[in-house]
C-alpha atoms as a PDB file:
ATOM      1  CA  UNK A   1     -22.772 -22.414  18.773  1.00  0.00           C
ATOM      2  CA  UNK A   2     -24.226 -21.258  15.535  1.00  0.00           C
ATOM      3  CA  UNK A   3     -22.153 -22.196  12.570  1.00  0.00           C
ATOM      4  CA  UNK A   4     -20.490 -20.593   9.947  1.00  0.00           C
ATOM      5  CA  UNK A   5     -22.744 -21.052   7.435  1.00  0.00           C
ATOM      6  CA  UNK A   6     -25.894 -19.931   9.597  1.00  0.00           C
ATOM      7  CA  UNK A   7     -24.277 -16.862  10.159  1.00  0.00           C
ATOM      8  CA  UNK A   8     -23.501 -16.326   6.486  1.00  0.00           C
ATOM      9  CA  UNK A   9     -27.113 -16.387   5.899  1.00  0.00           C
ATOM     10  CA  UNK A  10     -27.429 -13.257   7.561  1.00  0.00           C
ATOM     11  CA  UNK A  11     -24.635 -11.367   5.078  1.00  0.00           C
ATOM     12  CA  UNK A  12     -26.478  -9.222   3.302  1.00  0.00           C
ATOM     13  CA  UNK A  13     -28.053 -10.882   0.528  1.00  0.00           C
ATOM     14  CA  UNK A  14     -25.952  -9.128  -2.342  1.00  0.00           C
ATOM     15  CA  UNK A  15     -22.724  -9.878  -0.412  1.00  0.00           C
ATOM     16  CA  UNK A  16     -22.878 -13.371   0.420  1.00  0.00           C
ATOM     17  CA  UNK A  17     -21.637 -14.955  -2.978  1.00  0.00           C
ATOM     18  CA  UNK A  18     -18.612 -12.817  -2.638  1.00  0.00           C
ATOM     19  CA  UNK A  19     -17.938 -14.283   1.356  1.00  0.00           C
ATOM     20  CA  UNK A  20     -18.620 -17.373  -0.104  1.00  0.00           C
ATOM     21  CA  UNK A  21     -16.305 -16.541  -2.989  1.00  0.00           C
ATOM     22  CA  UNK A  22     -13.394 -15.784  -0.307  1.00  0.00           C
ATOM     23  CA  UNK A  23     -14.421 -18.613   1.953  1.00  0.00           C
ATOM     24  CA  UNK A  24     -14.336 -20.784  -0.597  1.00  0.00           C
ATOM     25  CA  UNK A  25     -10.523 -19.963  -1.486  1.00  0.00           C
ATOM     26  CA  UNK A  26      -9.522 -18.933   1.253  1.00  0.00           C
ATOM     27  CA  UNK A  27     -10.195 -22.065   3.765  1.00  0.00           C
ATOM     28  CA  UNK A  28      -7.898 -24.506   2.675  1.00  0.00           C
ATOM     29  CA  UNK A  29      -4.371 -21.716   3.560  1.00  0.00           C
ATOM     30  CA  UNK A  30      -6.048 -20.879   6.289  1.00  0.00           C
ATOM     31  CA  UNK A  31      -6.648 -24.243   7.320  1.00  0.00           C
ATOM     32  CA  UNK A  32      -3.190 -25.275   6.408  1.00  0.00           C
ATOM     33  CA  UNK A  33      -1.605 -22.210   7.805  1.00  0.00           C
ATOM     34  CA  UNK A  34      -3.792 -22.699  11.335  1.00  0.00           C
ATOM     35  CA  UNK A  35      -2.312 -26.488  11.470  1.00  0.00           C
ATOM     36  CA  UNK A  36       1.092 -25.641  11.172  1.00  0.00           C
ATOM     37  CA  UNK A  37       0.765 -23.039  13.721  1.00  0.00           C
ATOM     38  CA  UNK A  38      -1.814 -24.708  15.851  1.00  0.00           C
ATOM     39  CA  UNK A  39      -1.823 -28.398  14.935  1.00  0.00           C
ATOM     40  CA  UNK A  40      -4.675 -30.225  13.752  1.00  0.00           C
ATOM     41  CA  UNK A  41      -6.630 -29.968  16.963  1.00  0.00           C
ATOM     42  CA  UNK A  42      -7.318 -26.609  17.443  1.00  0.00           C
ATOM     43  CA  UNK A  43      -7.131 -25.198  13.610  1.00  0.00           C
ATOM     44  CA  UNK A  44     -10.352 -25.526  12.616  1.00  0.00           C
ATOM     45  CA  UNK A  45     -11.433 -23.654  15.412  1.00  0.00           C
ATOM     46  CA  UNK A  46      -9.374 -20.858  14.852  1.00  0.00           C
ATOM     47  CA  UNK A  47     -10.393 -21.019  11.040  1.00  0.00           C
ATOM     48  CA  UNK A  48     -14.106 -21.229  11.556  1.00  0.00           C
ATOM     49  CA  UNK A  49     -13.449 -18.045  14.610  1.00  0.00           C
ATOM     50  CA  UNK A  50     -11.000 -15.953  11.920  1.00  0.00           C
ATOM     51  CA  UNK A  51     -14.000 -16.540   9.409  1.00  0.00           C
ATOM     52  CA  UNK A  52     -16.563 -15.514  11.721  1.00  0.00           C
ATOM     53  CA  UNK A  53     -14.225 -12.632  12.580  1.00  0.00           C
ATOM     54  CA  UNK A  54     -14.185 -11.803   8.913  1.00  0.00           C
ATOM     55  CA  UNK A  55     -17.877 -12.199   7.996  1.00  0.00           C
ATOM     56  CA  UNK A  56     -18.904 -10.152  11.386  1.00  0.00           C
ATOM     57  CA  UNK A  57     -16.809  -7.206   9.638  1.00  0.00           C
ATOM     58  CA  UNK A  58     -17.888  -8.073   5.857  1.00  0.00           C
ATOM     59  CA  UNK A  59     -19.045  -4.564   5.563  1.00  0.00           C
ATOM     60  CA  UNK A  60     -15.387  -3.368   6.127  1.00  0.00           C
ATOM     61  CA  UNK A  61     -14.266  -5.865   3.243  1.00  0.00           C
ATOM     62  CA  UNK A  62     -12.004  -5.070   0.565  1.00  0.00           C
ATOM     63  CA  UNK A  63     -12.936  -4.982  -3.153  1.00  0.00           C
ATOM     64  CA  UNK A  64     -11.164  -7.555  -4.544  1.00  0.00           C
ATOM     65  CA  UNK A  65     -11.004 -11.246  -3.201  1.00  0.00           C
ATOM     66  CA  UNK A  66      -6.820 -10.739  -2.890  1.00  0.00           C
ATOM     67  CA  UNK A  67      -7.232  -7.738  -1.206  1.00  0.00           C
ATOM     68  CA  UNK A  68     -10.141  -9.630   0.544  1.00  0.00           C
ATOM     69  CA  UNK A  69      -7.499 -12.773   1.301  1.00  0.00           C
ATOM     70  CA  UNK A  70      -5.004 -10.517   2.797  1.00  0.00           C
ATOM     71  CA  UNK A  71      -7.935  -9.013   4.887  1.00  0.00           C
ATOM     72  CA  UNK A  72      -8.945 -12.163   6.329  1.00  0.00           C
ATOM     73  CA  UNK A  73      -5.377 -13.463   7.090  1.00  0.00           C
ATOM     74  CA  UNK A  74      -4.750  -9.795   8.991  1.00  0.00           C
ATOM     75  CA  UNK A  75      -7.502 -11.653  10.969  1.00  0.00           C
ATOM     76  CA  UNK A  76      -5.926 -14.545  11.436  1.00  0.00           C
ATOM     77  CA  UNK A  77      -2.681 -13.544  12.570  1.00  0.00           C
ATOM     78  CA  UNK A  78      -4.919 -11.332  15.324  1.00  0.00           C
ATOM     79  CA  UNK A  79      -6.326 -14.764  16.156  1.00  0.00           C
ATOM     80  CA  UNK A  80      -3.199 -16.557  16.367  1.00  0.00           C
ATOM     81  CA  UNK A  81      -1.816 -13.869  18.636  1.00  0.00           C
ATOM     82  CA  UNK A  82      -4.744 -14.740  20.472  1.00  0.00           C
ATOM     83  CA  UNK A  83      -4.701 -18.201  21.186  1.00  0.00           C
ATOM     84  CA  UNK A  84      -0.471 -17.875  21.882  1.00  0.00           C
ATOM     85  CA  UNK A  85      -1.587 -15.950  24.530  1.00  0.00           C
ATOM     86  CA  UNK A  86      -4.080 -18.126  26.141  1.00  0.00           C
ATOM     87  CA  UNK A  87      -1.599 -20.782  25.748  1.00  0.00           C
ATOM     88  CA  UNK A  88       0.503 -18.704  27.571  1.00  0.00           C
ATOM     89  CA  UNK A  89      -1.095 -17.631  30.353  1.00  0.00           C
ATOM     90  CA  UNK A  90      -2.499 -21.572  30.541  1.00  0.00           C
ATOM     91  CA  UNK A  91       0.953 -22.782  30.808  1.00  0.00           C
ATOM     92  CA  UNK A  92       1.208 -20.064  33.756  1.00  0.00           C
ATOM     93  CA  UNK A  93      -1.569 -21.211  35.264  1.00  0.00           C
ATOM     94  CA  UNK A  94      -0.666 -24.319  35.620  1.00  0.00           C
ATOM     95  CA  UNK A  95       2.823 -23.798  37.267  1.00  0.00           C
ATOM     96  CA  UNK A  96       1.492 -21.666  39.785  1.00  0.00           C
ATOM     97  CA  UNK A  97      -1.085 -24.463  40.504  1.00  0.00           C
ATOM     98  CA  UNK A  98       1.717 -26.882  40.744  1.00  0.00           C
ATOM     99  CA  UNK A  99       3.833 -24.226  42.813  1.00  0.00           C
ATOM    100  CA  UNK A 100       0.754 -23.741  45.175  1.00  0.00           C
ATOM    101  CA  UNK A 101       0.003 -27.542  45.429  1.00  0.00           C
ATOM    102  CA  UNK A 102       3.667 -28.571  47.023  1.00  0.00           C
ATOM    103  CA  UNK A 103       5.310 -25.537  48.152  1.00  0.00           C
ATOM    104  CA  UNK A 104       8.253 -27.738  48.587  1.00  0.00           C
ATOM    105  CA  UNK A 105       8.278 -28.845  45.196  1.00  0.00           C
ATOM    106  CA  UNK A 106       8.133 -26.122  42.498  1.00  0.00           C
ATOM    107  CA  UNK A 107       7.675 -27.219  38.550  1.00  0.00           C
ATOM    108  CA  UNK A 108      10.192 -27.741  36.030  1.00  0.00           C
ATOM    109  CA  UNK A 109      10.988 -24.658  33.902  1.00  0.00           C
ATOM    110  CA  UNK A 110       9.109 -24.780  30.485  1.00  0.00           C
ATOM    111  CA  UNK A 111      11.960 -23.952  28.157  1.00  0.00           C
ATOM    112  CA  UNK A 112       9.400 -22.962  25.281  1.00  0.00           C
ATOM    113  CA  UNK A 113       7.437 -20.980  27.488  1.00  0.00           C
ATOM    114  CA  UNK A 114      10.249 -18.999  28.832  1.00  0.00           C
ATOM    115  CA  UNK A 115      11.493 -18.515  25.475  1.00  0.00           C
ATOM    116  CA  UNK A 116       7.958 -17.352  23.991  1.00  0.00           C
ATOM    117  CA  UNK A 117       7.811 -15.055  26.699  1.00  0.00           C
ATOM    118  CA  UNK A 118      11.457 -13.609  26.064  1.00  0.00           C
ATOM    119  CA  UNK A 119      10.616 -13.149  22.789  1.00  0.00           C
ATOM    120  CA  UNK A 120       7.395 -11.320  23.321  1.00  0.00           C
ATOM    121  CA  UNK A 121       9.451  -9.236  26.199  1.00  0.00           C
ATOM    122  CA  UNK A 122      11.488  -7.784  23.387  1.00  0.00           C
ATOM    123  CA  UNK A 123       9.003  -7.442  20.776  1.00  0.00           C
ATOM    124  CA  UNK A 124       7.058  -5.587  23.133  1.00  0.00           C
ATOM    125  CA  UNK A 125       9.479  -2.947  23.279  1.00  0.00           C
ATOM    126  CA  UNK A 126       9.531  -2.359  19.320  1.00  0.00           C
ATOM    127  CA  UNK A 127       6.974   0.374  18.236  1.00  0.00           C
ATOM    128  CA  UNK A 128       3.575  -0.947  16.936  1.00  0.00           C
ATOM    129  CA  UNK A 129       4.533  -0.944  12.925  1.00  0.00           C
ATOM    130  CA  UNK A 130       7.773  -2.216  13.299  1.00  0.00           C
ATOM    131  CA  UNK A 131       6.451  -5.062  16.095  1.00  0.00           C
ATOM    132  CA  UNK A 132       3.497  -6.008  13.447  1.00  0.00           C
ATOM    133  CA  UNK A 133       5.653  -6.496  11.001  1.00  0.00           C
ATOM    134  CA  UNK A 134       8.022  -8.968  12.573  1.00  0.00           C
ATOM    135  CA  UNK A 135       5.256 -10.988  13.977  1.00  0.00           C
ATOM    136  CA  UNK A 136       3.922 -10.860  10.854  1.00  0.00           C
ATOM    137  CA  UNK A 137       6.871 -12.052   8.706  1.00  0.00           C
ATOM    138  CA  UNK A 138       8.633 -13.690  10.921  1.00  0.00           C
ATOM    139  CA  UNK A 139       6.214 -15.817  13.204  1.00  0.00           C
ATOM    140  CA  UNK A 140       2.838 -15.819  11.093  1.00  0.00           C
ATOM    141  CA  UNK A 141       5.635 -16.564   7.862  1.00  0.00           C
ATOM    142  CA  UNK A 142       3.774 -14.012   5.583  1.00  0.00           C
ATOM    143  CA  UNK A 143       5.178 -12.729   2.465  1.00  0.00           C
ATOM    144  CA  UNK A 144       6.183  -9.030   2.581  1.00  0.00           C
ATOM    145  CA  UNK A 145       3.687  -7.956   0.103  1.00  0.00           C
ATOM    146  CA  UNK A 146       1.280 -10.381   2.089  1.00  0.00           C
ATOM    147  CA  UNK A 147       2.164  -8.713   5.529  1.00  0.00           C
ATOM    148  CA  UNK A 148       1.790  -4.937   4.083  1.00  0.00           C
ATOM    149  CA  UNK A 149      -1.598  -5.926   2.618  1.00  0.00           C
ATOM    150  CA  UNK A 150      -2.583  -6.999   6.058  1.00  0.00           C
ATOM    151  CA  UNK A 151      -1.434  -4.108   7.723  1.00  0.00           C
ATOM    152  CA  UNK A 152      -2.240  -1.606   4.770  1.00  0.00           C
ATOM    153  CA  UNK A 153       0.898  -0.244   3.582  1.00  0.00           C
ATOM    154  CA  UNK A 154       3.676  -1.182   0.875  1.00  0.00           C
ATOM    155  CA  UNK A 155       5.822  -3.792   0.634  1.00  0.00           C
ATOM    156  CA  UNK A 156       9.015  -1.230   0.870  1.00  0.00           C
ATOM    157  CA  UNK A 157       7.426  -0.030   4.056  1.00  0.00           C
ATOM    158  CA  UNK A 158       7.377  -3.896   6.004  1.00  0.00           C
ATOM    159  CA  UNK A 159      11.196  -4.307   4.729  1.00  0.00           C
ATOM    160  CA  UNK A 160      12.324  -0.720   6.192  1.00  0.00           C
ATOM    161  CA  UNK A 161      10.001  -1.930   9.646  1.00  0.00           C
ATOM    162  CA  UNK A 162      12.074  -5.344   9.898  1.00  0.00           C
ATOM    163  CA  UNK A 163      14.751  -4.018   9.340  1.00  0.00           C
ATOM    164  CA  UNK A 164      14.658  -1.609  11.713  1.00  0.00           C
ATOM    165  CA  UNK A 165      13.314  -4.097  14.650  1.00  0.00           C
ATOM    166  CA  UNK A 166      15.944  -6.056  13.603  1.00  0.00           C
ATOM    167  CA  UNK A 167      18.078  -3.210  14.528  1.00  0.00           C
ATOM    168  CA  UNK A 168      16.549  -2.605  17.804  1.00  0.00           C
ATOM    169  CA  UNK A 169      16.586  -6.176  19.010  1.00  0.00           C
ATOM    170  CA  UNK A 170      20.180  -6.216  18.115  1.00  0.00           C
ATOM    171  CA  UNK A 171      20.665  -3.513  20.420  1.00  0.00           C
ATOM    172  CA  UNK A 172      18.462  -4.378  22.760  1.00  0.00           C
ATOM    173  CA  UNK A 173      19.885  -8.166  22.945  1.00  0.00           C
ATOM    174  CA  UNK A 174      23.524  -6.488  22.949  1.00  0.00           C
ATOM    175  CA  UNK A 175      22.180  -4.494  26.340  1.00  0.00           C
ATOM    176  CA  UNK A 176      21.203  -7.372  27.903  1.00  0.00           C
ATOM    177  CA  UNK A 177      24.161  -9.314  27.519  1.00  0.00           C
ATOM    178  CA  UNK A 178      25.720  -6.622  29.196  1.00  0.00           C
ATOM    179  CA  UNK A 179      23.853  -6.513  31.860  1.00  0.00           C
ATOM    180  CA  UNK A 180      24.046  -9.671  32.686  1.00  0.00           C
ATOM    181  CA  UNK A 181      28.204  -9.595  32.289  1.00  0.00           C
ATOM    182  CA  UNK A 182      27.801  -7.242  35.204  1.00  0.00           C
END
């Protein structure tokens, strides 16, 4: 795999001291905010992949580096969801490999993993804006200007969107529950 910095050789000449400018401050939140998400194993991965992300779309950038900062962690919430997901379906995997090993046997319920995927269940069923800006608040832990940066609107506009959600989960939590009564 070619690394980071070979690849930021091939920035256009008059852009790289600005990557490096962003790289520079933004590794050590992203690293942080990859560890606490991730653990130490697989965030500097995810850094060095949001990074590469970022530097393959450099053209795209922002003006300023917190503009640019808010930019690249839009990318690294994307590649969070990303790597929840593989998680997920690996944790799948492996209980239908388990299921299919011992038919008589089937594997323990993964309490997490039925949670996550509870939780996704009803996010899913938020629109897009309103769904982006839970995950973004509420499971990446970005500010609300931070999470309307990322996703291009004001900060006003991510606390009517929660709000909302929170609304709709309400309800949609409330429907379930009485389902389930009958």
């Amino acid at each position: 795999m070619v690394s980071l910095r070979a690849r930021a050789e091939h920035v256009a000449p008059g852009a790289r001291p600005e990557f490096e400018e962003l790289f520079r401050s933004a590794y050590p939140d992203l690293h942080r905010y990859f560890v606490r998400r991730l653990g130490p194993v697989d965030a500097e991965d995810a850094v060095a992949e949001t990074l590469t992300a970022v530097l393959s779309r450099w053209s795209d950038s922002p003006a300023t580096l917190d503009e640019q900062r808010a930019w690249t962690f839009g990318f690294a919430a994307n590649k969070l969801r990303d790597v929840e997901r593989a998680r997920l379906r690996s944790a799948r995997l492996a209980s239908a490999a388990a299921a299919q090993a011992d038919p008589e046997v089937t594997a323990p319920p993964d309490v997490e993993v039925a949670a996550l995927d509870r939780a996704r269940h009803l996010l899913a069923q938020l629109p897009d804006a309103e769904r982006d800006a839970v995950y973004l608040t509420a499971v990446v832990g970005m500010s609300g200007p931070e999470a309307a940066a990322a996703l291009g609107c004001s900060p006003s506009a991510i606390t009517t969107r929660v709000s909302r959600a929170r609304a709709r989960l309400k309800e949609l939590l409330a429907a379930e529950a009485r389902h389930h009564r009958h």
